[in-house]
Each structure stands twice: as structure tokens, then as C-alpha cells.
C-alpha atoms as a PDB file:
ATOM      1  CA  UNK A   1     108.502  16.415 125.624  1.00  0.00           C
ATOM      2  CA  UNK A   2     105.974  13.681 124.798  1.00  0.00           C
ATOM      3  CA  UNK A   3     105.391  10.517 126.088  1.00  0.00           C
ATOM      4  CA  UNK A   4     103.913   7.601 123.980  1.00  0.00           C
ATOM      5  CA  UNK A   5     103.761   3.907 124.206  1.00  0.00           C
ATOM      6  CA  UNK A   6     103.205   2.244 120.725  1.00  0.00           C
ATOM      7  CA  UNK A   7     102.425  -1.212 120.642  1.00  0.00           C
ATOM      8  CA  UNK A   8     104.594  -3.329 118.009  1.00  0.00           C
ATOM      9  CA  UNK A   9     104.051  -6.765 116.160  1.00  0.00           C
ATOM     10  CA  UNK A  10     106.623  -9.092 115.417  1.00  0.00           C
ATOM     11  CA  UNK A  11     109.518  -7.974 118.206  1.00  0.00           C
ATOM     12  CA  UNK A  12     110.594 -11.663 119.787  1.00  0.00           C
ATOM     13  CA  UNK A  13     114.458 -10.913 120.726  1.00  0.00           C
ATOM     14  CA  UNK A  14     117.065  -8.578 122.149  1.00  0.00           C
ATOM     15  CA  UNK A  15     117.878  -8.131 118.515  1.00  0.00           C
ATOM     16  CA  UNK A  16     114.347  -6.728 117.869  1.00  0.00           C
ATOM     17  CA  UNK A  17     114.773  -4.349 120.736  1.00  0.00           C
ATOM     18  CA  UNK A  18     117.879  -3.515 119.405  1.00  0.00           C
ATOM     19  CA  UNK A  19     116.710  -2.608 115.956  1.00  0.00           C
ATOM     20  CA  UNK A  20     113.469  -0.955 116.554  1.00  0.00           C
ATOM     21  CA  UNK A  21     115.495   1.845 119.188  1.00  0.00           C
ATOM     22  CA  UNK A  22     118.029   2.530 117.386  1.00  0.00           C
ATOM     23  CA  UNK A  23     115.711   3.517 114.711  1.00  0.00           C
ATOM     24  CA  UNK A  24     113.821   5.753 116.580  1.00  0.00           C
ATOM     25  CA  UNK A  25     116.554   6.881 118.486  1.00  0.00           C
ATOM     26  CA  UNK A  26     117.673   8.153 114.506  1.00  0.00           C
ATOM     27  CA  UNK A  27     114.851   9.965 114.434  1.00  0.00           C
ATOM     28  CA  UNK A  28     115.887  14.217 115.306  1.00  0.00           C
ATOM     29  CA  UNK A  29     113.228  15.002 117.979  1.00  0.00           C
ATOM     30  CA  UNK A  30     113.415  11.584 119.559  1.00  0.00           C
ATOM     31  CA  UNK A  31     114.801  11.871 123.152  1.00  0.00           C
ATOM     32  CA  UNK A  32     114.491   8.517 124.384  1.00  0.00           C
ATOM     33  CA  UNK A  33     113.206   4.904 123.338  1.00  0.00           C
ATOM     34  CA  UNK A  34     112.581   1.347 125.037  1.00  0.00           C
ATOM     35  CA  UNK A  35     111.173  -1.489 123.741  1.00  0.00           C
ATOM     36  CA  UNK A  36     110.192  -4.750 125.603  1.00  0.00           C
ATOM     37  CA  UNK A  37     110.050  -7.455 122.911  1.00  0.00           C
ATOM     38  CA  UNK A  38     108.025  -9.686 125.809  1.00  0.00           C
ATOM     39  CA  UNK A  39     105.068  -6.834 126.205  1.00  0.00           C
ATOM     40  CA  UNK A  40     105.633  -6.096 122.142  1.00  0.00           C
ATOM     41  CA  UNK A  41     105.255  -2.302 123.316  1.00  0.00           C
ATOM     42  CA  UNK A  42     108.107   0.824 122.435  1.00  0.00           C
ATOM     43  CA  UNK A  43     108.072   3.553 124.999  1.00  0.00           C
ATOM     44  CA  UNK A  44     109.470   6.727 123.320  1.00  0.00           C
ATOM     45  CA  UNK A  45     109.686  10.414 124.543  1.00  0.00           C
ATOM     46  CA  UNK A  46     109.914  13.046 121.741  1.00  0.00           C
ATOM     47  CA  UNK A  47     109.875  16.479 120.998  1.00  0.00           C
ATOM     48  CA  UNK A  48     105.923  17.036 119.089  1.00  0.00           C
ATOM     49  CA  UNK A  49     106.875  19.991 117.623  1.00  0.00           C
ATOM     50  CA  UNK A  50     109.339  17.860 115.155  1.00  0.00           C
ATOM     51  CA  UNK A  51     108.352  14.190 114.970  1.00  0.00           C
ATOM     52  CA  UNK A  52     104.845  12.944 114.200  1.00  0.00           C
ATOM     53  CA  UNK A  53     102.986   9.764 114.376  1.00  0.00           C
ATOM     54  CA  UNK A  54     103.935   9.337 110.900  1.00  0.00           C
ATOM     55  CA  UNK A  55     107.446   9.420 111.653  1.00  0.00           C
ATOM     56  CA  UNK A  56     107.235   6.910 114.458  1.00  0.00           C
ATOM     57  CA  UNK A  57     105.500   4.423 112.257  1.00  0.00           C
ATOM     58  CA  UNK A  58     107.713   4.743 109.440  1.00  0.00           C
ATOM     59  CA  UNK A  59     110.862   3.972 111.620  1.00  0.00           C
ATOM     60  CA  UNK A  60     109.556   1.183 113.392  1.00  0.00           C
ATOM     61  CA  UNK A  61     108.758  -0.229 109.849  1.00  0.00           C
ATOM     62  CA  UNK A  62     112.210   0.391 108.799  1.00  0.00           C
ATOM     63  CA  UNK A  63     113.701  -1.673 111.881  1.00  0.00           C
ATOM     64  CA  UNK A  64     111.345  -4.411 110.168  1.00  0.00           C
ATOM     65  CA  UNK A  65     108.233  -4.220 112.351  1.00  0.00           C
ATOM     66  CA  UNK A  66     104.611  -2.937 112.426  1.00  0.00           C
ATOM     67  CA  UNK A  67     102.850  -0.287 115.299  1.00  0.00           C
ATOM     68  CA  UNK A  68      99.787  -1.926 115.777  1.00  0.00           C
ATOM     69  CA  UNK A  69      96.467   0.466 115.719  1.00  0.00           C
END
């Protein structure tokens, strides 16, 4: 498993949290995710083999948000 922390723009409430992990936690591959809306950061572990960057990204932009570079 993988280990990333991506740093996210716009989170400012439990609801954020909310919405950005259970996004990721759609993802197949995705073991694990925890925001802190205070820090604006997303810890997720994953499987590499089946989720990309890419794929991180996009569901954190579904949930509403944006992974800053």
C-alpha cells in the first residue's frame, strides 16, 4: 500500500471532510482516507497498482474541491 498526503483548497467544515472521503473512499484501490479541513490536507493509503494521481485528483474534484500542486 501507498501512503500520500495531498493538500486540498477550499475544505472549511466537517461537511468538507465528509465529502472529500467518501469520495476517495469510492475509489477501488483506496484503503483508507482522512482529511483535516483545519490543515486543508487528505491522508489516503491506496493500492498503486490500481489508482493513480489522476484518480485522486479527479475525486477530490468531484467532492467539490481542488489538490493543490
Amino acid at each position: 500500500m501507498t501512503e500520500k498526503t495531498l493538500n486540498v483548497e477550499g475544505m472549511s467544515c466537517g461537511h468538507c471532510k465528509v465529502a472529500v472521503e467518501e469520495e476517495l473512499n469510492n475509489l477501488s484501490g483506496v484503503e483508507y482516507s482522512n482529511a483535516d479541513f483545519e490543515k486543508g490536507t487528505v491522508e489516503v493509503r491506496y493500492d498503486a497498482t490500481t489508482v493513480t494521481d489522476d484518480d485522486l485528483r479527479g475525486a477530490v474534484e468531484e467532492a467539490g474541491y481542488t489538490v493543490a500542486a
